[in-house]
N, C-alpha and C. Protein backbone atom coordinates (compact mmCIF):
# COMPACT_ATOMS: atom_id res chain seq x y z
N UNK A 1 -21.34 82.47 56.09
CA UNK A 1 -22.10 83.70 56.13
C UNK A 1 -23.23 83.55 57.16
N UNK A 2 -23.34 84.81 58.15
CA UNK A 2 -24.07 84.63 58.82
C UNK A 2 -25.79 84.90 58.24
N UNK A 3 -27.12 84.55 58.96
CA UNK A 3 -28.05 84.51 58.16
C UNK A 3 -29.15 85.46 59.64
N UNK A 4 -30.15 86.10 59.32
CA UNK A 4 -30.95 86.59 60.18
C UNK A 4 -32.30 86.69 59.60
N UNK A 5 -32.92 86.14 59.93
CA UNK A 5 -34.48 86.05 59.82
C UNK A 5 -35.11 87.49 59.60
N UNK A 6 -36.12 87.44 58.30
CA UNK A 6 -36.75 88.65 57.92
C UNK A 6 -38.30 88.34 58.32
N UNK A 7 -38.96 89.21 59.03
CA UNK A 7 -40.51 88.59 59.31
C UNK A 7 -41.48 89.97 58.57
N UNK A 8 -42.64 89.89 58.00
CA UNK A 8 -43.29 90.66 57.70
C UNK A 8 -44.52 90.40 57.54
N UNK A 9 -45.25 91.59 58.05
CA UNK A 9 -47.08 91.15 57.45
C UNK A 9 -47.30 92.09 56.19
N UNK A 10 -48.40 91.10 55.56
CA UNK A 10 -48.66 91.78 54.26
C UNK A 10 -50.54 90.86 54.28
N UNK A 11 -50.73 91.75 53.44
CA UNK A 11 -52.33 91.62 53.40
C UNK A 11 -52.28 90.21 52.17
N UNK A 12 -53.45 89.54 52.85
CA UNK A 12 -53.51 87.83 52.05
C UNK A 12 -53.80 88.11 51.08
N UNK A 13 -54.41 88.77 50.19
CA UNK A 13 -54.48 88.51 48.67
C UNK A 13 -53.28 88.82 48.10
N UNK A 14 -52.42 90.18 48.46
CA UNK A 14 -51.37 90.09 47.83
C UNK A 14 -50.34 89.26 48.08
N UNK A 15 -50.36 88.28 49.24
CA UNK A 15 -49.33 87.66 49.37
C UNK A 15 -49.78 85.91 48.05
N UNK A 16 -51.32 85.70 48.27
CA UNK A 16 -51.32 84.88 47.14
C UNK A 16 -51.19 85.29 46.19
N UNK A 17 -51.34 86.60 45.31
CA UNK A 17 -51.11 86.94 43.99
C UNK A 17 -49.41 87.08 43.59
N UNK A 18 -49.03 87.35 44.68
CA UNK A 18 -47.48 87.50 44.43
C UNK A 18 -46.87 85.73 44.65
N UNK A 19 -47.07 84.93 45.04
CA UNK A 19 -47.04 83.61 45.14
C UNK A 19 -47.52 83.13 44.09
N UNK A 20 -48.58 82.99 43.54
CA UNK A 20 -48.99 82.82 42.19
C UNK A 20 -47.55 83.35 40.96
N UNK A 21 -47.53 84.55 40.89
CA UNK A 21 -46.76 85.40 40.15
C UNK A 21 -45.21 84.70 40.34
N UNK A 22 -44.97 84.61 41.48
CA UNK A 22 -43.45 83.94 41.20
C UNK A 22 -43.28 82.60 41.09
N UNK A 23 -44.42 82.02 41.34
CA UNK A 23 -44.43 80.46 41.35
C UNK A 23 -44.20 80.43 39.36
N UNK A 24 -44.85 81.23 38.79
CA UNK A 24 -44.84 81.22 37.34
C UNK A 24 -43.62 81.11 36.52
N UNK A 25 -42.86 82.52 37.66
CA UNK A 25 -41.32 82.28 37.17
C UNK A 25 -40.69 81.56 37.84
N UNK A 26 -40.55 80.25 38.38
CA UNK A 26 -39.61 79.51 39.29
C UNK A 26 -39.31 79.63 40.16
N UNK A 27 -39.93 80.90 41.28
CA UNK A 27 -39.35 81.41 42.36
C UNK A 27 -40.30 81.03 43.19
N UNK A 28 -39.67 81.08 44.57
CA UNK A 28 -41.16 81.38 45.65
C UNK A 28 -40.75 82.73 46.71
N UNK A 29 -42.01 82.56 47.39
CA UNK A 29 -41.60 84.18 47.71
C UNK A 29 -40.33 84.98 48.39
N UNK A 30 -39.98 83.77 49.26
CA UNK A 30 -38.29 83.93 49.73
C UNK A 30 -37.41 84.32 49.45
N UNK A 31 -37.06 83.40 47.51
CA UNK A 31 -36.38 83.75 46.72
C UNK A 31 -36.25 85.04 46.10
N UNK A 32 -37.59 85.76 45.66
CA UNK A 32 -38.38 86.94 45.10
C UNK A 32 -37.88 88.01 46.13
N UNK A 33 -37.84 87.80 47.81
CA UNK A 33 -37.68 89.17 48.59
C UNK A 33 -36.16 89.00 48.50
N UNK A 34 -35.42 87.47 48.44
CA UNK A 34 -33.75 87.84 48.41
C UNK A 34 -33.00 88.23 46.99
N UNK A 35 -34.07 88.09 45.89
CA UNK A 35 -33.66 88.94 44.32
C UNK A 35 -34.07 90.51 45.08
N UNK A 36 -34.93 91.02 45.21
CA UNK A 36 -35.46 92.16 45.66
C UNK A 36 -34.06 92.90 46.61
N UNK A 37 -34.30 92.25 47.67
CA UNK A 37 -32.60 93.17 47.99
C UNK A 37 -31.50 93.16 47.61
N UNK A 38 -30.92 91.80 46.95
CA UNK A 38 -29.62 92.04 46.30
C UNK A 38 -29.83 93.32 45.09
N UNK A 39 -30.36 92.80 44.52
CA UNK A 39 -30.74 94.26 43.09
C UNK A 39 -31.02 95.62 43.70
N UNK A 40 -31.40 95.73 44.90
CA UNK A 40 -31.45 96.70 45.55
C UNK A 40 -30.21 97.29 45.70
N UNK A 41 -29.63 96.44 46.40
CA UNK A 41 -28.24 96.33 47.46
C UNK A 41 -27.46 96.71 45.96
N UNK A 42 -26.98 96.27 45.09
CA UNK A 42 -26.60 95.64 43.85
C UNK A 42 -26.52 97.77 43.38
N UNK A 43 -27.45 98.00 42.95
CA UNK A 43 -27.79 99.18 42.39
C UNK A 43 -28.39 100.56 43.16
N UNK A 44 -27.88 100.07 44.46
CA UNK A 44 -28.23 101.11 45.21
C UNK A 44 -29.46 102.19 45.41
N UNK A 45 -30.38 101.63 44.71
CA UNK A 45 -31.64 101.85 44.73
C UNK A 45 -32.96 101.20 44.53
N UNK A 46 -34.08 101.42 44.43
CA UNK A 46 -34.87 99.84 44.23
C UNK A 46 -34.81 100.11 43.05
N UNK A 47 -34.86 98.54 42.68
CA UNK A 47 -34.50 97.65 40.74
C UNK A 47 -36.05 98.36 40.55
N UNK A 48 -36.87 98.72 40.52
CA UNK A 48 -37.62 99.12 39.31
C UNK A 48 -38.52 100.50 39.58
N UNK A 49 -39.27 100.78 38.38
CA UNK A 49 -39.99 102.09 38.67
C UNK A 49 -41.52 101.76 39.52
N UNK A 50 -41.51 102.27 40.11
CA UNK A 50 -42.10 102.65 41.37
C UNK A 50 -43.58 103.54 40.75
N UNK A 51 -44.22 102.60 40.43
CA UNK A 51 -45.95 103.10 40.21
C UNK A 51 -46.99 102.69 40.95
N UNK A 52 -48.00 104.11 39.99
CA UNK A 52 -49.49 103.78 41.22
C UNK A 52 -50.35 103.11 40.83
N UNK A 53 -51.62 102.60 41.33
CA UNK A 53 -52.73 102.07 40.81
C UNK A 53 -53.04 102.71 40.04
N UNK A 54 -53.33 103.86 40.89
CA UNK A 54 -54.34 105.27 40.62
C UNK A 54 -53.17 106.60 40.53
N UNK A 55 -52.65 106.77 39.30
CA UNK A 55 -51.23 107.61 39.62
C UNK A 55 -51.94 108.95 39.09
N UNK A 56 -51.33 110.07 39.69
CA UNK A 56 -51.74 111.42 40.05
C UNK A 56 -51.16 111.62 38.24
N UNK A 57 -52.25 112.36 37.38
CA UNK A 57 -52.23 113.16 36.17
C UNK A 57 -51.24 113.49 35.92
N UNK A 58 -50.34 114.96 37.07
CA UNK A 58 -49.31 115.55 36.99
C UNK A 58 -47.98 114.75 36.38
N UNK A 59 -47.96 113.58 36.46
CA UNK A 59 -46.28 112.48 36.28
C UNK A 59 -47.02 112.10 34.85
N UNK A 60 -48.34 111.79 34.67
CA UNK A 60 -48.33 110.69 33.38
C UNK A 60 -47.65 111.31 32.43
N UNK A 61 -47.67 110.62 31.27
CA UNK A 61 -45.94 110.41 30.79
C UNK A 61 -46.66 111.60 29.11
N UNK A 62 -48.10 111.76 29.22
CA UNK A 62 -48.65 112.99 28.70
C UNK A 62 -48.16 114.08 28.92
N UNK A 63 -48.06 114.61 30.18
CA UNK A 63 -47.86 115.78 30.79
C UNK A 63 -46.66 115.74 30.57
N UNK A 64 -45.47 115.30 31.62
CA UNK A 64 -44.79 115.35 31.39
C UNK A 64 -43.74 115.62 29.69
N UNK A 65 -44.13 115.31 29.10
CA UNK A 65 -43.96 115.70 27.46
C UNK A 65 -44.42 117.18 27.31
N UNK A 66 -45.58 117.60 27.51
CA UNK A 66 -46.13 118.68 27.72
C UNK A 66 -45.30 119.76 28.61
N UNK A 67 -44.96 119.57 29.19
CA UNK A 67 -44.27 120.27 30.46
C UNK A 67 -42.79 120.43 29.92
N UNK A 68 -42.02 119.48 29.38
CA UNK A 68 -40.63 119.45 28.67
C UNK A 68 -40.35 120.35 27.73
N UNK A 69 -41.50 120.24 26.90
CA UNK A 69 -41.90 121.06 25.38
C UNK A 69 -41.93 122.05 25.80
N UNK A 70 -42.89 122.57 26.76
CA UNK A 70 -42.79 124.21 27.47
C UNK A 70 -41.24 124.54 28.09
N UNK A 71 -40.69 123.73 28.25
CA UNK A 71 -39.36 123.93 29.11
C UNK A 71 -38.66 125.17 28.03
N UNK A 72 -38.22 123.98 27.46
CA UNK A 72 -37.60 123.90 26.01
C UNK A 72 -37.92 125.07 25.26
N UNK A 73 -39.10 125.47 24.79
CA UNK A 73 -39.73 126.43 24.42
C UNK A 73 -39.56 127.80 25.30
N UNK A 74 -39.49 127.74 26.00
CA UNK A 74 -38.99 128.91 26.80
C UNK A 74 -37.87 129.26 27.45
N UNK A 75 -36.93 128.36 27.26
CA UNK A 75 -35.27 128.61 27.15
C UNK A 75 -34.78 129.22 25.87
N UNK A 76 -35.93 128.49 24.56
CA UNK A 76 -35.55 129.18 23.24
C UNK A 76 -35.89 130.86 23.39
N UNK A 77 -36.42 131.30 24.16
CA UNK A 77 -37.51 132.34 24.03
C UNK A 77 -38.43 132.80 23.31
N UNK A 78 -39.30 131.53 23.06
CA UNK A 78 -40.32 131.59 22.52
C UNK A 78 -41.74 131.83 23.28
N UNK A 79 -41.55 131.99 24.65
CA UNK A 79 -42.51 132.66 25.54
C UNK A 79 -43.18 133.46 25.57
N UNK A 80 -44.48 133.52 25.95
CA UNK A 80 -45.03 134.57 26.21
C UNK A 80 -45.63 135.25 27.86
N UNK A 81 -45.27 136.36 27.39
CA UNK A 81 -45.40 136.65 28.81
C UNK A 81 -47.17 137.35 28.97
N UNK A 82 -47.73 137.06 30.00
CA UNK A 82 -49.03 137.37 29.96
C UNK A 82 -49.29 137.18 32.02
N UNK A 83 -50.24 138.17 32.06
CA UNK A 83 -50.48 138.41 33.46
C UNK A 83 -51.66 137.25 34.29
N UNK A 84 -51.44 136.45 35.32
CA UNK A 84 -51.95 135.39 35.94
C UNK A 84 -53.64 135.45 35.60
N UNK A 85 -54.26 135.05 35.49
CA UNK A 85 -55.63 135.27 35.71
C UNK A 85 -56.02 134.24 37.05
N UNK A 86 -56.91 134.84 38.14
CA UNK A 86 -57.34 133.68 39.39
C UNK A 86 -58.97 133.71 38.78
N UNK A 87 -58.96 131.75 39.22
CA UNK A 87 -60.31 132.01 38.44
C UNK A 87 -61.09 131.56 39.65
């Protein structure tokens, strides 16, 4: 199998915290970016969910429930209909 060199910059703290982090589980970071694309490659999308530090209100997993319930609720036709107010 042929092999081709991957090069990347990444900012030094995260590259020691992520070195830290896989050194924990047996890996080093090499290993960690070639799990990262096979599972990629593997599942045709990236292996995990994709969050923020600072994640926007609208997705938290509050709302969203909130937003479902209204779905739901208004397919039953339990809606009400009422005119926009701009505030």
């Amino acid at each position: 199998m042929a092999t081709s060199t991957l090069q990347i910059r990444i900012d030094s703290d995260l590259r020691r915290e992520a070195d830290a982090l896989f050194a924990s589980t047996g890996l080093d970071l090499t290993s960690a970016v070639r799990l990262f694309l096979r599972q990629s490659v593997i599942r045709r999308r990236l292996p995990f969910e994709v969050v923020s530090e600072n994640p926007d209100p609208f997705w938290s997993e509050a709302n969203q429930r909130v937003l479902r319930e209204s779905i739901d609720s208004l397919e039953r036709g339990e809606g009400q209909r009422h005119e926009l107010i701009e505030a």
